[in-house]
Protein backbone atom coordinates (compact mmCIF):
# COMPACT_ATOMS: atom_id res chain seq x y z
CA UNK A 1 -118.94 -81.46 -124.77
CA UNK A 2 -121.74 -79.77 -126.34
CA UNK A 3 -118.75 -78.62 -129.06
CA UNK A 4 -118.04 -81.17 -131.34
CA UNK A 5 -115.27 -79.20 -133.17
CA UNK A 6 -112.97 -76.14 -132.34
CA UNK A 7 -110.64 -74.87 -134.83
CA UNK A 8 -110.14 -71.01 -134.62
CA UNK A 9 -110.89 -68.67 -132.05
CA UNK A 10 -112.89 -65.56 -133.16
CA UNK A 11 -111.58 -62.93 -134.33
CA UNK A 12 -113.61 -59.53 -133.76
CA UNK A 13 -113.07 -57.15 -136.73
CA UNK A 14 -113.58 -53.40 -136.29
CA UNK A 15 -143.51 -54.58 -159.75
CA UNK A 16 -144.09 -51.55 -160.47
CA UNK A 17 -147.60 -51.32 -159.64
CA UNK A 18 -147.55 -52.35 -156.03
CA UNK A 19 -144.36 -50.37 -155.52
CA UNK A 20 -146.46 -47.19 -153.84
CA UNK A 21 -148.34 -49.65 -151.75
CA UNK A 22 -145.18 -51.66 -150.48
CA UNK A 23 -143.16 -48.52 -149.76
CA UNK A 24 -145.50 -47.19 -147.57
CA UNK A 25 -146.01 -50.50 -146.06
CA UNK A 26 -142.42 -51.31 -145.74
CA UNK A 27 -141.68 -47.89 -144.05
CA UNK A 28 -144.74 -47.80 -141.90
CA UNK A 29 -145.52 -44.40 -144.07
CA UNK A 30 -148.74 -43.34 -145.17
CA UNK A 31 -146.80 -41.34 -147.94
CA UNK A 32 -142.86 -41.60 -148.84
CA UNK A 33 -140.92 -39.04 -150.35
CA UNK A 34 -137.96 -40.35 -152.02
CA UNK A 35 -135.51 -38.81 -150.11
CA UNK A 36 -137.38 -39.92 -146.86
CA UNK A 37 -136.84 -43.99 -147.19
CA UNK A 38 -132.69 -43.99 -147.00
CA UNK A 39 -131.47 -45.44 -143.56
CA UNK A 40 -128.95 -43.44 -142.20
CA UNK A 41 -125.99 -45.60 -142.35
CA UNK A 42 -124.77 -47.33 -139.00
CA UNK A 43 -121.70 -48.99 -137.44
CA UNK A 44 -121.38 -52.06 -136.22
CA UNK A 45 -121.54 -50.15 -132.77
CA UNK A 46 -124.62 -49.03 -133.28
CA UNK A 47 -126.57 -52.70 -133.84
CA UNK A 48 -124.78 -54.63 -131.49
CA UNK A 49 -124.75 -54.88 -127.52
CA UNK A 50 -121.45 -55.44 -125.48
CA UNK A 51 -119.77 -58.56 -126.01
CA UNK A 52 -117.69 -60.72 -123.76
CA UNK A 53 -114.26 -62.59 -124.93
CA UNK A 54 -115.58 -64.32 -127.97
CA UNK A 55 -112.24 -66.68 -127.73
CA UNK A 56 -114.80 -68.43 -125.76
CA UNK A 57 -117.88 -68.44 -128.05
CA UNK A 58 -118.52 -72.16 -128.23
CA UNK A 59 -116.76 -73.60 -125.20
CA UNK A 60 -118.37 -71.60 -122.62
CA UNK A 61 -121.51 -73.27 -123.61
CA UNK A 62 -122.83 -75.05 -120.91
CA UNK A 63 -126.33 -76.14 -121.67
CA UNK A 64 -128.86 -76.90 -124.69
CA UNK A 65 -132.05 -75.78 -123.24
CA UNK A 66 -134.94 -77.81 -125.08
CA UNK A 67 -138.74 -75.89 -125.53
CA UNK A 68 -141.49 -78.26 -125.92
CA UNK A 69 -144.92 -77.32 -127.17
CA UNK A 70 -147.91 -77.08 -124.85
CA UNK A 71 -149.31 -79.73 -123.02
CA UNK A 72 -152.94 -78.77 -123.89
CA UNK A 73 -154.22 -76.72 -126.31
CA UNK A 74 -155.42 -77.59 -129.89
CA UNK A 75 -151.53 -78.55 -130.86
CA UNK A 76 -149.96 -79.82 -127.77
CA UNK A 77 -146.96 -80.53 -130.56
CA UNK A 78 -144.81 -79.03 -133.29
CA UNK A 79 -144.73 -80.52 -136.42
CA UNK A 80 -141.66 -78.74 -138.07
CA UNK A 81 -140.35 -75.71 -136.90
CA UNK A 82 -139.15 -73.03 -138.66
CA UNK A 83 -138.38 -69.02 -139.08
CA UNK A 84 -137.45 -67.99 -135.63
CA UNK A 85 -137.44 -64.16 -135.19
CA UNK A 86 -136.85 -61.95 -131.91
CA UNK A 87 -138.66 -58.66 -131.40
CA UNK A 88 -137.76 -56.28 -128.50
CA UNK A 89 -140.93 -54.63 -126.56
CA UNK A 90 -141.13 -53.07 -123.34
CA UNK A 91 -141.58 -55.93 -121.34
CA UNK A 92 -138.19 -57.56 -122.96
CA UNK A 93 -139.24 -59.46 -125.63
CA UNK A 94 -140.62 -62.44 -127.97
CA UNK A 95 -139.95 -64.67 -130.23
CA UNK A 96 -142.29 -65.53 -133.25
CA UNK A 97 -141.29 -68.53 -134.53
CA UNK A 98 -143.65 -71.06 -137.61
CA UNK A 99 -144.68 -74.49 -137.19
CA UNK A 100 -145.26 -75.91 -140.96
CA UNK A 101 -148.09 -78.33 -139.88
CA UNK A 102 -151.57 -78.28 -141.53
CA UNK A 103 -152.44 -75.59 -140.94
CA UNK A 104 -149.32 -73.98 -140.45
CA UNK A 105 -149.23 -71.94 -137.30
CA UNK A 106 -146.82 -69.13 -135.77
CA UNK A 107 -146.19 -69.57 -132.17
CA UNK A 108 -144.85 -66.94 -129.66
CA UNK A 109 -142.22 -67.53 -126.59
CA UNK A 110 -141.97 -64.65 -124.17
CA UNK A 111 -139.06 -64.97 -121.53
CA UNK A 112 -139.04 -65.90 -119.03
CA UNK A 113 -141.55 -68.63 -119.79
CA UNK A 114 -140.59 -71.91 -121.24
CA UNK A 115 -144.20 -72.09 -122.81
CA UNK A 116 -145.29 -70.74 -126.19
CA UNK A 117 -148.33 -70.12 -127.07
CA UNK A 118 -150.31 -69.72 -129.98
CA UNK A 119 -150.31 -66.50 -131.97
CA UNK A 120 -151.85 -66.83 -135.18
CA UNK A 121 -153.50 -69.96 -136.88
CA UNK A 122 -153.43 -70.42 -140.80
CA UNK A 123 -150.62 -68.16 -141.37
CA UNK A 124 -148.88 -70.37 -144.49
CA UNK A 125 -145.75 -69.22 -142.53
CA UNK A 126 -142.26 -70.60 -143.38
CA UNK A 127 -140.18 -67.92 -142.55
CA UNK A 128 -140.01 -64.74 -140.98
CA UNK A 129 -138.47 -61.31 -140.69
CA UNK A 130 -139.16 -58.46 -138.60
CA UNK A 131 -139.60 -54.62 -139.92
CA UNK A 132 -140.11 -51.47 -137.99
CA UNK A 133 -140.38 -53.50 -134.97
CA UNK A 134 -144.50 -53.59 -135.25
CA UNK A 135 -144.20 -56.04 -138.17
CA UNK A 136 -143.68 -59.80 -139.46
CA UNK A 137 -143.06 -60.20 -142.83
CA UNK A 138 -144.10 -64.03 -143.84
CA UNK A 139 -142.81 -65.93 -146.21
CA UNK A 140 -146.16 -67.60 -147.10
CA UNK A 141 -145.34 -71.32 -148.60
CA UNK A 142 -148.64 -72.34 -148.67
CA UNK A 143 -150.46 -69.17 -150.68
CA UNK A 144 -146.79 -68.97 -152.29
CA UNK A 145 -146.80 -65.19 -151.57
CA UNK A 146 -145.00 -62.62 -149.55
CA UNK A 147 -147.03 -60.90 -146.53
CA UNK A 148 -146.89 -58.08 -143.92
CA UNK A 149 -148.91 -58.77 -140.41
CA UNK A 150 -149.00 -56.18 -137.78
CA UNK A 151 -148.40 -57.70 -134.70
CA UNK A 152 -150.73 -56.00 -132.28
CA UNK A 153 -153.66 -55.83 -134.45
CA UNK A 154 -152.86 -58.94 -136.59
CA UNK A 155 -154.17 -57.05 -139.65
CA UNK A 156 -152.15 -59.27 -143.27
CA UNK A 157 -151.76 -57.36 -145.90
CA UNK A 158 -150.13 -59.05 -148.94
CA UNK A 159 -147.18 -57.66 -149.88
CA UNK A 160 -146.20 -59.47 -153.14
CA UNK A 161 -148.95 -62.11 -154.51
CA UNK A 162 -148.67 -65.40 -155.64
CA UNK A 163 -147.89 -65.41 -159.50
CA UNK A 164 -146.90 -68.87 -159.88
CA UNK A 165 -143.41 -68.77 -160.30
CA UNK A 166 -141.83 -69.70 -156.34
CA UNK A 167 -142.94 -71.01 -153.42
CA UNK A 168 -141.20 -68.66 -150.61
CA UNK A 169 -139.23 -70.30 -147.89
CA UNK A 170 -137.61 -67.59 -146.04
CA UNK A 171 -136.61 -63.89 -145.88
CA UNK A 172 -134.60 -61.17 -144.62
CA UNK A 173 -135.25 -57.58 -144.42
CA UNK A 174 -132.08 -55.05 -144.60
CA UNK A 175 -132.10 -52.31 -142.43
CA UNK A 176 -132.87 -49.78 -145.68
CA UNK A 177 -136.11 -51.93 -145.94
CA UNK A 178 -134.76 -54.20 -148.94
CA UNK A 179 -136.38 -57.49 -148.96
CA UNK A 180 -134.77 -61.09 -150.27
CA UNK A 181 -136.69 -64.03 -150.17
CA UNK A 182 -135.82 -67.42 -151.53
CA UNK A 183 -137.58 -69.85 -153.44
CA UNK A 184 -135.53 -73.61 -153.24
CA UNK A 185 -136.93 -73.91 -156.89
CA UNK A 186 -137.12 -70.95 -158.44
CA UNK A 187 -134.24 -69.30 -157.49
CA UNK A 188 -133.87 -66.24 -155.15
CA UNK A 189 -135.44 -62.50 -155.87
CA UNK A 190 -135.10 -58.89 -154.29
CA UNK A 191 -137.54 -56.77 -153.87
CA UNK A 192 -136.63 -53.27 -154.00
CA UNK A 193 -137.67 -50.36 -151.34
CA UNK A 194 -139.57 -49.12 -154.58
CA UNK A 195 -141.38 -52.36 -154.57
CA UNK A 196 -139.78 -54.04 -158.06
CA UNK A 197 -139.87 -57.32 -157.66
CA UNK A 198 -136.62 -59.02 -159.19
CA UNK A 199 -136.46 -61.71 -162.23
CA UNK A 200 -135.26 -64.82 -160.16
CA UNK A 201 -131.59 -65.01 -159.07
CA UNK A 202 -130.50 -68.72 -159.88
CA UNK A 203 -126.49 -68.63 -159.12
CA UNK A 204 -127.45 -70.91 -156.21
CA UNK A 205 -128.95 -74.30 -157.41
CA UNK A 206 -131.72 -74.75 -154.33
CA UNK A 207 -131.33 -71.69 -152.12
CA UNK A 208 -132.58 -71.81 -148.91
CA UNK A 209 -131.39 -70.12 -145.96
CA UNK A 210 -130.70 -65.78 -146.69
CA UNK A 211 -128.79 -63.87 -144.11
CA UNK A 212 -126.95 -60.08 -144.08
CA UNK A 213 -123.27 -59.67 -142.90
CA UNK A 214 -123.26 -56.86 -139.92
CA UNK A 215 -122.39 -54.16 -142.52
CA UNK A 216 -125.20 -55.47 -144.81
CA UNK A 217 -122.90 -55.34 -147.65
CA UNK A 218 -122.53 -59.16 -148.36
CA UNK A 219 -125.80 -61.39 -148.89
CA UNK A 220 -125.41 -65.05 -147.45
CA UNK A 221 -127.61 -67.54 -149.35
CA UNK A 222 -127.81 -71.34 -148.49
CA UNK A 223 -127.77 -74.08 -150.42
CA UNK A 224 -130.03 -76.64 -149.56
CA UNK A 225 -128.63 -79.55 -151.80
CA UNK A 226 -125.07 -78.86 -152.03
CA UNK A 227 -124.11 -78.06 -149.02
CA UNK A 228 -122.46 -74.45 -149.35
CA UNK A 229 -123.26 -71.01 -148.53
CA UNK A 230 -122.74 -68.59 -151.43
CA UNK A 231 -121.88 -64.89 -150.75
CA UNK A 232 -123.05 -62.34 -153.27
CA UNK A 233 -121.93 -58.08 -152.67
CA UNK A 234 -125.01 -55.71 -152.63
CA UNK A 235 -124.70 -52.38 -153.95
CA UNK A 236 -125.87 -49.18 -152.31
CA UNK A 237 -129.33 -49.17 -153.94
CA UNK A 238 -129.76 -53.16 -152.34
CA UNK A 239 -129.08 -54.59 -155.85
CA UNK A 240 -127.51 -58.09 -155.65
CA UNK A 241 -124.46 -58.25 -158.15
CA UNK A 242 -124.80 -61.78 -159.22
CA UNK A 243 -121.44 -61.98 -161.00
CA UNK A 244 -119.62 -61.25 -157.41
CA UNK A 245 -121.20 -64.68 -156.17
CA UNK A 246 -118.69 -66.72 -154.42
CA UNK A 247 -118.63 -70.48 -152.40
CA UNK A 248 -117.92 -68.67 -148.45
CA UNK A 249 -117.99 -72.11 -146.76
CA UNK A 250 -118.97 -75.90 -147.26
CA UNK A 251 -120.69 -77.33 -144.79
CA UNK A 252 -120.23 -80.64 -142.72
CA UNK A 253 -124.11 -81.37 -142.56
CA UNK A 254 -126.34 -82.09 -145.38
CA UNK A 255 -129.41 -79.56 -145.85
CA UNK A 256 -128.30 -76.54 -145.59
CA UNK A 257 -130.87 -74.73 -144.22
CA UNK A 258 -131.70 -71.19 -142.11
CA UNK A 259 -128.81 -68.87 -140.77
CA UNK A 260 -128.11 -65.83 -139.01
CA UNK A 261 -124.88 -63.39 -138.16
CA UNK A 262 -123.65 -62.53 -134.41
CA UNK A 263 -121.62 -59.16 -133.76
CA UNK A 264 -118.36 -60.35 -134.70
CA UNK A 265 -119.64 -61.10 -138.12
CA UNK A 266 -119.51 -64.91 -137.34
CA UNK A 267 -121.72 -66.67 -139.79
CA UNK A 268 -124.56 -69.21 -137.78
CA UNK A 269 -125.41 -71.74 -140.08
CA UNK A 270 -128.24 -74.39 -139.78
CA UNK A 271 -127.69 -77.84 -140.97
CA UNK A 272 -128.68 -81.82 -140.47
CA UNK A 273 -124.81 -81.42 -138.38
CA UNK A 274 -126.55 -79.03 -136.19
CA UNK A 275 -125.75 -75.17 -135.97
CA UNK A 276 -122.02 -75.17 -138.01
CA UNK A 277 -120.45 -71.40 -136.94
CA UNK A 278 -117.64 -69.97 -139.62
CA UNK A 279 -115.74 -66.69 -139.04
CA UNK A 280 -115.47 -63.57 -141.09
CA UNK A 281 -113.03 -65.72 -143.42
CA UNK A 282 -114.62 -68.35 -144.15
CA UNK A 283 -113.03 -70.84 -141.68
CA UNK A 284 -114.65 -73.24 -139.49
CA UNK A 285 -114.94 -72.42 -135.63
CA UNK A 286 -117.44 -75.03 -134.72
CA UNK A 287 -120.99 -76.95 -134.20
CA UNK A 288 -123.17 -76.24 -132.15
CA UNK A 289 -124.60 -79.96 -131.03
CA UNK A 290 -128.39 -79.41 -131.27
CA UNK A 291 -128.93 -82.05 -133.90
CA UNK A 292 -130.93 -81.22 -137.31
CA UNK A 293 -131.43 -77.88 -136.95
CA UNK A 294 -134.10 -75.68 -139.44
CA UNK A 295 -133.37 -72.12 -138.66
CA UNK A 296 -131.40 -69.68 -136.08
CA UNK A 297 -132.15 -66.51 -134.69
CA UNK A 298 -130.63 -64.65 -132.04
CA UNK A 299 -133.00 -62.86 -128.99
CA UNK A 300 -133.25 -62.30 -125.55
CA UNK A 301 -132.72 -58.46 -123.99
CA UNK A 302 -128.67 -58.83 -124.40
CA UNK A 303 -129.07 -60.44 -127.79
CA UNK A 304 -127.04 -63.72 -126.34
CA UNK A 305 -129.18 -66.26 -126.33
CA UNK A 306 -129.44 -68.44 -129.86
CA UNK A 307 -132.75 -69.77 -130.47
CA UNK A 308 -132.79 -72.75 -132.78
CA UNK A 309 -135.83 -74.18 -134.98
CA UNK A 310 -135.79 -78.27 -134.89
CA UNK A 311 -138.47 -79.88 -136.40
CA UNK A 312 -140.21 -80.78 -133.21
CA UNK A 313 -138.08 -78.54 -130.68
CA UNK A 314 -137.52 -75.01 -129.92
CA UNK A 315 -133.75 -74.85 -128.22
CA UNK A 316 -132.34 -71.94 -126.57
CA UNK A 317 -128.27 -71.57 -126.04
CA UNK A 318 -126.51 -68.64 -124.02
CA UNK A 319 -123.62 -67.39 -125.72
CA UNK A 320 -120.79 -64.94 -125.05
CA UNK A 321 -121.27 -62.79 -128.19
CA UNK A 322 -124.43 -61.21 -129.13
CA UNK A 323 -126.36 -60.94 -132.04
CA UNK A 324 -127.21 -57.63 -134.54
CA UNK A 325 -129.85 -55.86 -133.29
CA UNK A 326 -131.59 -54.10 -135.44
């Protein structure tokens, strides 16, 4: 059994002075009025695709599907993967995922092939988000700075430069273009759709992994040492109200590392256990057996398929439930 624990079913519930620069470059904008940058506000309807009966989530699994690196080429290996991230185009689809080797790389996986290839040398990438579908923002671990890269042209443009106080390991963008990115020693920060970078958040001791609920109402941030997620409420500007921080789960695995959210608002978390899945409450459904896993992302046209960062390994798993799309 690729399930190596099933308790619960699922249960689906109904600075200032760059901050002109990164609005426009969040938005894709050449010039923002305020009252232009708001999302409109969406259901869960909206972001995610059907969903079969998610009673069967983890034990309809039938097969781990492993991704090795190219057999020629200048890296026919990964060193440590990292920062998977789907993007829908009109052919279907990729994933951009990092490989932290020297230099670190990010590589790209286009279904139906089983082969990445190389997309971008010397990016510093550890993780990644997507905004307004044309764009990755890196978390750049190696320059220890925040960056935007279009992904036809592959023009960077640095978002928020180094200043010597973190070393980013991932990110998340929300759908009103808020950013969070953490730093395992530093803390966490926010960077605000006016482009206000935050003092560092340190209610989590080595954060790590950063996820959104569905709603985008609840921040998920990983601990890396301890072994917990913490859940912290955002307010309607993207604030995060540190005193609402709260333990959501404890993990199994040690290194708690990269997660993501499907649909039902089941939390995916990546650990040395494997991928460790918790419901809306809190409570354990299951692991996913793919070993030591780095980071999660769901992709694919229907949003089912899981992709999972190992450190040499990209692994792909079909689920019933689907992922946000956003």
């Amino acid at each position: 059994m690729l399930l190596l624990r099933f308790i619960n079913t699922i249960k689906i519930h109904k600075s200032a002075s760059i901050s002109v620069l990164l609005v426009s470059l969040l938005t894709g904008c050449s010039h923002v009025e305020e009252n232009e940058v708001s999302a409109l506000p969406l259901t869960t309807a909206d972001l995610c695709l059907p969903t079969l009966n998610s009673d069967e989530l983890l034990t309809s699994i039938e097969k781990i599907v492993e991704i090795h690196p190219p057999s020629t080429g200048p890296y026919p290996y990964f060193k440590f993967l990292e920062g998977p991230v789907w993007r829908d185009n009109i052919e279907g689809g990729s994933l951009y995922f990092s490989d932290l080797g020297a230099p670190a790389r990010i590589w790209q996986l286009t279904p139906p092939s089983t082969v990445p290839v190389l997309y971008l040398e010397n990016s510093g990438s550890n993780g990644l988000a997507l905004i307004n579908d044309n764009h990755l923002i890196i978390a750049d671990r190696e320059q220890r700075r925040i960056t935007q890269l279009n992904i036809n042209t592959k023009k960077l443009v640095e978002l928020i430069p180094a200043n010597g106080t973190f070393k980013p390991n991932d990110v998340i963008v929300s759908r009103d273009n808020n950013m969070y990115f953490t730093a395992s020693k530093s803390g966490f920060f926010h960077v605000s759709l006016g482009g206000v970078l935050s003092q560092p958040i340190k209610s989590v001791f080595s954060p790590n992994g950063i996820a959104l609920s569905v709603d985008e109402k609840t921040l998920y941030v990983g601990d890396y040492t301890n072994k917990t997620v913490t859940t912290f409420a955002r307010d309607i500007n993207g604030d995060v109200d540190e005193l609402s921080a709260k333990v959501f789960v404890r993990t199994q695995g040690d290194k708690v590392d990269g997660m993501t959210v499907d649909c039902a608002g089941n939390l995916y978390v990546g650990s040395t256990a494997g991928v460790e899945v918790f419901n809306l409450e809190g409570q354990a459904i299951g692991i996913i057996a793919t070993g030591r896993s780095s980071n999660v992302a769901f992709g694919g046209e229907d949003r089912k398929t899981l992709y999972v960062t190992t450190p040499k390994l990209l692994k792909a798993i079909q689920l019933s439930v689907a992922g946000v799309k956003k």
